[in-house]
C-alpha atoms as a PDB file:
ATOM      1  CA  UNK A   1      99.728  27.621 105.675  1.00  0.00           C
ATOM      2  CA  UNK A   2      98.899  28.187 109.389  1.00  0.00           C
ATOM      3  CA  UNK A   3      96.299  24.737 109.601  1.00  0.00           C
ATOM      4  CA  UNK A   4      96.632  21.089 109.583  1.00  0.00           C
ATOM      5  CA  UNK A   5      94.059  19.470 107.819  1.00  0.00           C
ATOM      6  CA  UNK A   6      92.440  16.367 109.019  1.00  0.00           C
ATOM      7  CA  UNK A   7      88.961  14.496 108.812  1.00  0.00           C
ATOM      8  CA  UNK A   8      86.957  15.353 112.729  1.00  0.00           C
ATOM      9  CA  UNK A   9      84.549  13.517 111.191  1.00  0.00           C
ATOM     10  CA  UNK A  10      81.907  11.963 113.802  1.00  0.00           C
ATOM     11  CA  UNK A  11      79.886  14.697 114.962  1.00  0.00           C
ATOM     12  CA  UNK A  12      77.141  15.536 112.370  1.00  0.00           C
ATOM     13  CA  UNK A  13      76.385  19.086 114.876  1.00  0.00           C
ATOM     14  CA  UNK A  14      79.856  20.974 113.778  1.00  0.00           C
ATOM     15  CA  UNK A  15      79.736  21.442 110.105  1.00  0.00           C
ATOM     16  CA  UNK A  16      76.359  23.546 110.856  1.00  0.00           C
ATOM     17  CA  UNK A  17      77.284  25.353 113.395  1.00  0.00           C
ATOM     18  CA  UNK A  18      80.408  26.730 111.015  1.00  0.00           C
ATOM     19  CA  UNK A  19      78.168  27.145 107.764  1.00  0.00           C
ATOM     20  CA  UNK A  20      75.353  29.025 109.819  1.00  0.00           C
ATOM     21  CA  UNK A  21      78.532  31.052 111.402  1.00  0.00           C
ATOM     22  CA  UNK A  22      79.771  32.376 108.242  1.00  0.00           C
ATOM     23  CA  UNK A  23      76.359  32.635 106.957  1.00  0.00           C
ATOM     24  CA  UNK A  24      75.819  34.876 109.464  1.00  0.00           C
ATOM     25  CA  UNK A  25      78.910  36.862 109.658  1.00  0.00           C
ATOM     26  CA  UNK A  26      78.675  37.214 105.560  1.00  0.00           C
ATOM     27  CA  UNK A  27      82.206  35.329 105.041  1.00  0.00           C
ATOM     28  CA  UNK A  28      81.169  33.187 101.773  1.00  0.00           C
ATOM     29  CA  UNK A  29      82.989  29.741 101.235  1.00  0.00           C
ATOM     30  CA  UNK A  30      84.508  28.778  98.243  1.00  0.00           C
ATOM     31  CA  UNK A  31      82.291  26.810  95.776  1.00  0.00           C
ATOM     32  CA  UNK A  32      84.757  23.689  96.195  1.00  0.00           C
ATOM     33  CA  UNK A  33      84.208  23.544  99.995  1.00  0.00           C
ATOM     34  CA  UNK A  34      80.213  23.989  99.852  1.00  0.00           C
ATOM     35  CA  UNK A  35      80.461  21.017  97.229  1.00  0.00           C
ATOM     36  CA  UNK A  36      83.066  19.183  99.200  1.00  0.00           C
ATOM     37  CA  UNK A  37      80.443  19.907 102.398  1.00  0.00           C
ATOM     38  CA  UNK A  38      77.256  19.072 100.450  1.00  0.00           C
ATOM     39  CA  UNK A  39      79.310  15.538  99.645  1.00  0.00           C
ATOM     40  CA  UNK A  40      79.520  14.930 103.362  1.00  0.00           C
ATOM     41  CA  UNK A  41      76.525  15.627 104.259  1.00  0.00           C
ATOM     42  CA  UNK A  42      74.938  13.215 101.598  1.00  0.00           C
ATOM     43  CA  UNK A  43      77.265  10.404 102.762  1.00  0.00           C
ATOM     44  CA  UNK A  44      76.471  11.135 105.948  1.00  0.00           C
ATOM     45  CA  UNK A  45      72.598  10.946 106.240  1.00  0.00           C
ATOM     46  CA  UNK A  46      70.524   7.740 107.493  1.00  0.00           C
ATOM     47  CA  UNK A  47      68.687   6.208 105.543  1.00  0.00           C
ATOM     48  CA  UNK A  48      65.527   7.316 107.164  1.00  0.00           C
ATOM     49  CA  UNK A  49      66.722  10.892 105.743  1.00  0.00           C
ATOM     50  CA  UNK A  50      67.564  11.985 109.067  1.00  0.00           C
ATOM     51  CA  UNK A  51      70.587  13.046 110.724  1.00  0.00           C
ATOM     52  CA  UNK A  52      71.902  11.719 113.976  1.00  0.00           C
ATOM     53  CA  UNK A  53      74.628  13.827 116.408  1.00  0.00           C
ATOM     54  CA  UNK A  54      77.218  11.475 115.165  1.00  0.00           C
ATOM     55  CA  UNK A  55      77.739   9.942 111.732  1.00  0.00           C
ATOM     56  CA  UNK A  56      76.438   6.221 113.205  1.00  0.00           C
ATOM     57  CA  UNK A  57      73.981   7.607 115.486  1.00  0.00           C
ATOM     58  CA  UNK A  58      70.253   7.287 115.453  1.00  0.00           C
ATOM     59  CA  UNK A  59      68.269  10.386 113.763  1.00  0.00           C
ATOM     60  CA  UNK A  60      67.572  13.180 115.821  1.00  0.00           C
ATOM     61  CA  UNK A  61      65.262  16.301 115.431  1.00  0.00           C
ATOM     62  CA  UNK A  62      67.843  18.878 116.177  1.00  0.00           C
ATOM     63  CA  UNK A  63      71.229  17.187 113.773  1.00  0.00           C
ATOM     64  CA  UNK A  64      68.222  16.651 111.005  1.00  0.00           C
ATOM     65  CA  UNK A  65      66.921  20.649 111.223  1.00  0.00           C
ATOM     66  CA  UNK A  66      70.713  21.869 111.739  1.00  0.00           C
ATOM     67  CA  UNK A  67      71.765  19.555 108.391  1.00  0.00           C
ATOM     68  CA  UNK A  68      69.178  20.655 106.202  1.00  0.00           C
ATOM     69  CA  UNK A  69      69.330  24.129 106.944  1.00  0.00           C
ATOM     70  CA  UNK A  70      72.981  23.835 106.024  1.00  0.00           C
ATOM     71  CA  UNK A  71      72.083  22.126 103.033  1.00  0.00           C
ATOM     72  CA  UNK A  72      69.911  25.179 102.456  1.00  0.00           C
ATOM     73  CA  UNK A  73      72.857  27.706 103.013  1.00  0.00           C
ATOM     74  CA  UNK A  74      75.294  25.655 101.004  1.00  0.00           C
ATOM     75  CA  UNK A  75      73.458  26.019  97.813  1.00  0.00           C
ATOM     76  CA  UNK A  76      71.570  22.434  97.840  1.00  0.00           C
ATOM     77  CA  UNK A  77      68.853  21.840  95.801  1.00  0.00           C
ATOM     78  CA  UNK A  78      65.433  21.765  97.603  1.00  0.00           C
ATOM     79  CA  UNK A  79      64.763  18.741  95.147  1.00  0.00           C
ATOM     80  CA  UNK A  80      67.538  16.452  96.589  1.00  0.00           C
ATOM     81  CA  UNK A  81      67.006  14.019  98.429  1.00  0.00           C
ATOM     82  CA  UNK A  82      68.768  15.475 101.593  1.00  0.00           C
ATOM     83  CA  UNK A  83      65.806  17.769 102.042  1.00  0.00           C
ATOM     84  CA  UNK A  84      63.048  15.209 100.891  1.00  0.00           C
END
């Protein structure tokens, strides 16, 4: 199928930076994959609600902005606790 999937999992600034891309260039993702991405965020926040540039690092302004505006763009509920 032209791709090897695999987790890159580590740094928390990637994931935005594709979901604001296709956001931008108005190439919608599948409601699986904004659920499946939703699901890593969640797992992936500290539990001072922030965001850190890698999934054990401390929270940082710019990861926490970047993650909840792709919570935003992913459908997320405003409510959840990812954007309280």
């Amino acid at each position: 199928e032209g791709h090897l999937p695999s987790d890159y999992g580590g740094p928390m600034f990637l994931l935005p930076g594709l979901v604001i891309s296709l956001h931008i260039t108005g190439n919608p993702l599948p409601a699986t994959h904004r659920r499946e991405m939703l699901r890593y965020l969640f797992n992936h926040q500290n539990p001072d609600g922030g965001f850190g540039l890698h999934i054990e690092g401390h929270s940082t302004m710019f990861c926490t902005v970047l993650s909840y505006v792709s919570h935003m763009l992913l459908g997320g509920d405003h409510n959840a606790a990812l954007a309280v």
